[in-house]
Protein backbone atom coordinates (compact mmCIF):
# COMPACT_ATOMS: atom_id res chain seq x y z
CA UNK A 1 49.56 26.29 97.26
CA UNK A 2 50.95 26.64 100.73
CA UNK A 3 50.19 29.88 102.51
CA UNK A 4 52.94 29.75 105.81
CA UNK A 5 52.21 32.54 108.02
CA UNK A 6 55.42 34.42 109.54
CA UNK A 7 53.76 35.51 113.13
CA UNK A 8 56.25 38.03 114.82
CA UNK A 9 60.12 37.75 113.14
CA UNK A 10 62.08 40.69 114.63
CA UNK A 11 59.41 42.91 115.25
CA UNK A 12 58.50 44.01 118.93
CA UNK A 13 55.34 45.35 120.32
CA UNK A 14 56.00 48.71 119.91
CA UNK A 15 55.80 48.82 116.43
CA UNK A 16 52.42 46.84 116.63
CA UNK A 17 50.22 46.26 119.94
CA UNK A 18 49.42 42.44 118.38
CA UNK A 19 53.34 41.30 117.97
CA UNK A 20 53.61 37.91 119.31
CA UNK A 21 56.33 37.78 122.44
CA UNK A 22 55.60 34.96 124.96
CA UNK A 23 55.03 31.76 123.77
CA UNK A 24 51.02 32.11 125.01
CA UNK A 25 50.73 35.04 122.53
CA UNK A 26 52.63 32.95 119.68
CA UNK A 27 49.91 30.45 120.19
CA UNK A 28 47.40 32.50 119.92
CA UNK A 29 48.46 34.73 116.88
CA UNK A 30 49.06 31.09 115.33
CA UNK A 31 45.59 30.07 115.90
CA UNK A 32 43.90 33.31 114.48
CA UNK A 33 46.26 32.94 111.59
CA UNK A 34 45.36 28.74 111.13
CA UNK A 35 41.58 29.58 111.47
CA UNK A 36 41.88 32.57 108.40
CA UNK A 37 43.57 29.84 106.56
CA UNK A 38 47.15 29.49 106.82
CA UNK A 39 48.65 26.04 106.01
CA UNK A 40 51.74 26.58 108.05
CA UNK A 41 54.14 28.80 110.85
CA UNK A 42 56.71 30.57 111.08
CA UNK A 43 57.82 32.17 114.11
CA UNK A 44 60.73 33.26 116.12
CA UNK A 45 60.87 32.14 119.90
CA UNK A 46 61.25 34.69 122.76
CA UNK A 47 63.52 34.41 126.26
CA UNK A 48 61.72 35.91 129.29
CA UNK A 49 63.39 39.38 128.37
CA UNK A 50 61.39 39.21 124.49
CA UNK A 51 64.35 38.97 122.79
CA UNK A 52 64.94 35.74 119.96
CA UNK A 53 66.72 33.12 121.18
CA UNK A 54 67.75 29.54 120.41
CA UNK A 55 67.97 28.34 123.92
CA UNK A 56 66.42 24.95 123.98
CA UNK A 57 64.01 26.10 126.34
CA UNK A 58 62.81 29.12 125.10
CA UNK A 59 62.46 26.83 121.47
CA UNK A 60 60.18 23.94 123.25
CA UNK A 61 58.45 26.80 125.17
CA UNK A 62 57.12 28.37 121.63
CA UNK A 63 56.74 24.96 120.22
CA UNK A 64 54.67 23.39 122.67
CA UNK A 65 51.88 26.45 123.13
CA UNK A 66 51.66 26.53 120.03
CA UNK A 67 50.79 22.56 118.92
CA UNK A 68 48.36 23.01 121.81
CA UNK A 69 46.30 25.30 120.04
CA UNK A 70 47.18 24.45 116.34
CA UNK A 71 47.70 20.25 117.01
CA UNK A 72 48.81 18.99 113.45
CA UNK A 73 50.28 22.39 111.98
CA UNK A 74 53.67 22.03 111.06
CA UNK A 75 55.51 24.85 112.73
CA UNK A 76 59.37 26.11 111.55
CA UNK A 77 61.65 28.73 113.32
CA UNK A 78 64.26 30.88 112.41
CA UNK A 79 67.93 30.39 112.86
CA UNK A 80 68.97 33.90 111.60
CA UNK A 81 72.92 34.14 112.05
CA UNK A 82 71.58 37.94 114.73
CA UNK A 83 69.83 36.04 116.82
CA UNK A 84 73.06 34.15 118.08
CA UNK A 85 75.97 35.74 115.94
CA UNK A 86 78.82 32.96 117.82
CA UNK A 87 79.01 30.36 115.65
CA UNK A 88 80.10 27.97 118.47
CA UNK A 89 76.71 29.11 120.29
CA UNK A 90 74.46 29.12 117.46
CA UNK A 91 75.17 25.73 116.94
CA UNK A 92 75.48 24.45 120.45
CA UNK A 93 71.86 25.96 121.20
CA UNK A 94 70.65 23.27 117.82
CA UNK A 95 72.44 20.31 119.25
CA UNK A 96 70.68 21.23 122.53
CA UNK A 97 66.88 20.84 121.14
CA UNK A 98 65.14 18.54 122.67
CA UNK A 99 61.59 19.57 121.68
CA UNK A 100 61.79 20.17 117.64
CA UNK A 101 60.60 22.01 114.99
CA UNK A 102 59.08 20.44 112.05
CA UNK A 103 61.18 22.58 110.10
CA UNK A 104 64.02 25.49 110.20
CA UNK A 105 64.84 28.54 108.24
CA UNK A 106 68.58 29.02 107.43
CA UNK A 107 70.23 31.87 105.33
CA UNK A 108 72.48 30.68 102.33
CA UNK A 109 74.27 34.26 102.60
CA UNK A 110 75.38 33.52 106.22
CA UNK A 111 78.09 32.00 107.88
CA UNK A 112 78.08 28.54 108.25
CA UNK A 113 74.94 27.50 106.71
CA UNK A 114 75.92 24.28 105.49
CA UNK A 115 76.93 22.85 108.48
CA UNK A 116 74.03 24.26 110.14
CA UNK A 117 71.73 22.69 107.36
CA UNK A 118 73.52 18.79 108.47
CA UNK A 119 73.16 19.59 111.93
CA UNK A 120 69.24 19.80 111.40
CA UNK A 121 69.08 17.28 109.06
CA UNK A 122 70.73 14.95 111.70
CA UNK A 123 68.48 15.41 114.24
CA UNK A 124 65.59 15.02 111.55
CA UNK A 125 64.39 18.77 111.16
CA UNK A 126 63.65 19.40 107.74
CA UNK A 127 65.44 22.43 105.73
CA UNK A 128 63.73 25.70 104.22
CA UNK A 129 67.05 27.05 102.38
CA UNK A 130 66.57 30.94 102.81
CA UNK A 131 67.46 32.53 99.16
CA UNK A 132 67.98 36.47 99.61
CA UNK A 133 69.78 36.99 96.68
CA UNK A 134 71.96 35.32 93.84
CA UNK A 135 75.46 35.06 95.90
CA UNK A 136 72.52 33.41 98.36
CA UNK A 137 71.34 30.85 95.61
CA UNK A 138 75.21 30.49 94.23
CA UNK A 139 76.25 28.72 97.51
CA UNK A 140 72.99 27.26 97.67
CA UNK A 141 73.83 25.47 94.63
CA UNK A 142 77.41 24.61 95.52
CA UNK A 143 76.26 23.18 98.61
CA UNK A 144 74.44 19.67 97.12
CA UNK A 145 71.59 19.53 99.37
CA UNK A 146 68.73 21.09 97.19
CA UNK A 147 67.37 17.41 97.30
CA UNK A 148 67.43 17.27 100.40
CA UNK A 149 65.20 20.43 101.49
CA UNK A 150 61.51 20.97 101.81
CA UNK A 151 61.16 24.39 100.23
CA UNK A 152 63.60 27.05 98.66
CA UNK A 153 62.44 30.56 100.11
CA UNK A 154 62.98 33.05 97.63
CA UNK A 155 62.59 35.94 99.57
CA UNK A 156 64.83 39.00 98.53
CA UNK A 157 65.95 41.31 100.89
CA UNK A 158 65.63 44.36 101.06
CA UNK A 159 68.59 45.85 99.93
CA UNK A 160 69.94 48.32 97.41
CA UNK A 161 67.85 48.21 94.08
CA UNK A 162 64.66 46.78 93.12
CA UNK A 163 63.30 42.84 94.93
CA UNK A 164 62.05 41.79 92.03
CA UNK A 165 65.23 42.50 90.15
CA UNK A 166 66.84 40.27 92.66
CA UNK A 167 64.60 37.91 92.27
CA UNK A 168 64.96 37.32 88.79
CA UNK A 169 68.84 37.19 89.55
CA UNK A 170 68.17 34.19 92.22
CA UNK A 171 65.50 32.30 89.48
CA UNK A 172 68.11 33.05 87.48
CA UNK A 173 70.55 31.14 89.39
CA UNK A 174 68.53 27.97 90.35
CA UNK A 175 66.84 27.62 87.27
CA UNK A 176 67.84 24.28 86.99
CA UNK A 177 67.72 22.93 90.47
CA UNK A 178 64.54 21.09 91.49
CA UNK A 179 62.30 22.09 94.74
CA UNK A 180 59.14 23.27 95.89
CA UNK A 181 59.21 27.00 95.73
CA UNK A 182 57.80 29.44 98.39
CA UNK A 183 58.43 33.53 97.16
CA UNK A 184 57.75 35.99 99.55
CA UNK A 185 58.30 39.94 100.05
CA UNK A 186 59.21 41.93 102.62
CA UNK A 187 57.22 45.52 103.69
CA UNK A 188 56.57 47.89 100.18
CA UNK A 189 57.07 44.21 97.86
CA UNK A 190 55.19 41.77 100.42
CA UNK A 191 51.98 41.78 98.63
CA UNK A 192 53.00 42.19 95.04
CA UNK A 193 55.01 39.23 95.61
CA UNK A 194 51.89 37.03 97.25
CA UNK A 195 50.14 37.87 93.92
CA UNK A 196 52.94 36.96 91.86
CA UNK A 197 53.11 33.90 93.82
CA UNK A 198 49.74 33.16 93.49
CA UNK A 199 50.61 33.88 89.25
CA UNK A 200 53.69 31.21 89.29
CA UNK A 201 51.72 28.61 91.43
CA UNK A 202 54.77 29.22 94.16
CA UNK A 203 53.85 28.37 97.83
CA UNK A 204 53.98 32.03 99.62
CA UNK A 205 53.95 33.73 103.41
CA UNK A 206 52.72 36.84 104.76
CA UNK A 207 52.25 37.81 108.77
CA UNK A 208 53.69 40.34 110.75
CA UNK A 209 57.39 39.45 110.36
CA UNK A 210 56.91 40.89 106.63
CA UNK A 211 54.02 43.80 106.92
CA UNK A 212 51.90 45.22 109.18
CA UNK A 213 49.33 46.73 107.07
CA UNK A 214 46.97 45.35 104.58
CA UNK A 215 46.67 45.81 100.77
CA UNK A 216 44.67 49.29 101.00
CA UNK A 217 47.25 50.17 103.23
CA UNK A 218 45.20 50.05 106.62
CA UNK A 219 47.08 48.55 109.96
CA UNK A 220 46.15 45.01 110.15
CA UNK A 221 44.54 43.97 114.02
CA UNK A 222 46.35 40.39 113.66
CA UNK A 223 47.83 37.58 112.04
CA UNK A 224 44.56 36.69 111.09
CA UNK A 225 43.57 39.69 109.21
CA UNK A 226 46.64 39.48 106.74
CA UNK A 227 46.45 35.76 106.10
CA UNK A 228 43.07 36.36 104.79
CA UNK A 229 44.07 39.16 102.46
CA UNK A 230 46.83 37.21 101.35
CA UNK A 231 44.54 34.28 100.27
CA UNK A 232 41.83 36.41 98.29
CA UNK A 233 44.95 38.53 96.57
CA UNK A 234 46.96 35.16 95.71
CA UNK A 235 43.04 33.27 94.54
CA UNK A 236 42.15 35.50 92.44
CA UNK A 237 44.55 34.72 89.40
């Protein structure tokens, strides 16, 4: 069971004092999180402003600090359709890396994510097809490359109704389609769904892109501190 830690995401430091900005900061929430036992990172680079970006720079920046301090981890980013919402751009800035990730994040229920899955796949990054909910896993399916990804996120968003209903509608879905599965939650269903994926023998995530507070409800100090939770609550079935 892979547990991939998700360091920062969207947040900023004023809704937690330990959010990861600069890439000296994403190295070291990686390394708290890779010493507590994390297998894996996520994270979201940073300009010089804090804001995400896909600028090549900004993307080897992140990458580099942080295979200094965790050498051998494999380390994914996000290309989440806000963080550059041109098309033309959003793909320009992939074509641009130089310095790459072991693997990327892309969306199924966003623009374009096909042709931003071959892009990747061209320049040998390795896919994590994002699965937020069943019009997500619909196009997912449609799209042929299931074969050709490392792991299908089902993570459902949090929109109207219950997660876990929506997750049952994306299983649903891809029932039949073959791939490592990872199942996370996001804030009130993050740690129900560790456990569950603990239950199913599904690779999971946890870190301050999905909660910033532990199981008994307490603020977590760092990465650290919720990768550990998550790997006593996800043992223990």
């Amino acid at each position: 069971m892979l547990l991939k830690v998700a360091i920062n995401g969207r947040r900023m430091p004023g809704e937690h004092p330990g959010i990861p900005i600069t890439p000296i900061q994403q190295a070291h929430q990686a390394g708290i999180a890779i010493a507590a036992g994390a297998g894996a990172v996520h994270v979201h680079p940073r300009d010089s402003t804090g804001q995400e970006s896909l600028a090549d720079t900004d993307v080897a920046a992140t990458l580099k600090a942080i295979r200094t301090a965790c050498p051998g981890v494999p380390i994914g980013i996000s290309t989440g359709a806000w963080i550059e919402p041109s098309i033309e751009r959003r793909l320009a800035f992939i074509g641009q890396w130089e310095v790459l990730p072991d693997f990327a994040g892309v969306n199924f229920h966003e623009r374009v994510a096909e042709p931003t899955c071959r892009l990747l796949l061209k320049k040998g990054v390795q896919l994590e097809a994002g699965i937020w909910n069943s019009e997500a896993a619909h196009l997912f399916r449609q799209s042929g490359l299931a074969d050709q990804c490392l792991r299908i996120l089902i993570e459902p968003a949090q929109e109207r109704g219950s997660p876990k209903h929506r997750m049952h509608e994306i299983e649903t879905v891809l029932q039949d389609v073959v791939g490592t599965r990872l199942l996370h939650g996001f804030g009130e269903s993050a740690w129900e769904f560790v456990a569950l994926a603990g239950q199913r023998g599904f690779d999971t995530r946890i870190g301050f892109e999905d909660i910033l507070t532990l199981p008994n409800g307490t603020l977590a100090k760092d990465n650290g501190e919720l990768v550990a939770a998550a790997r006593q609550l996800a043992m223990k079935v």
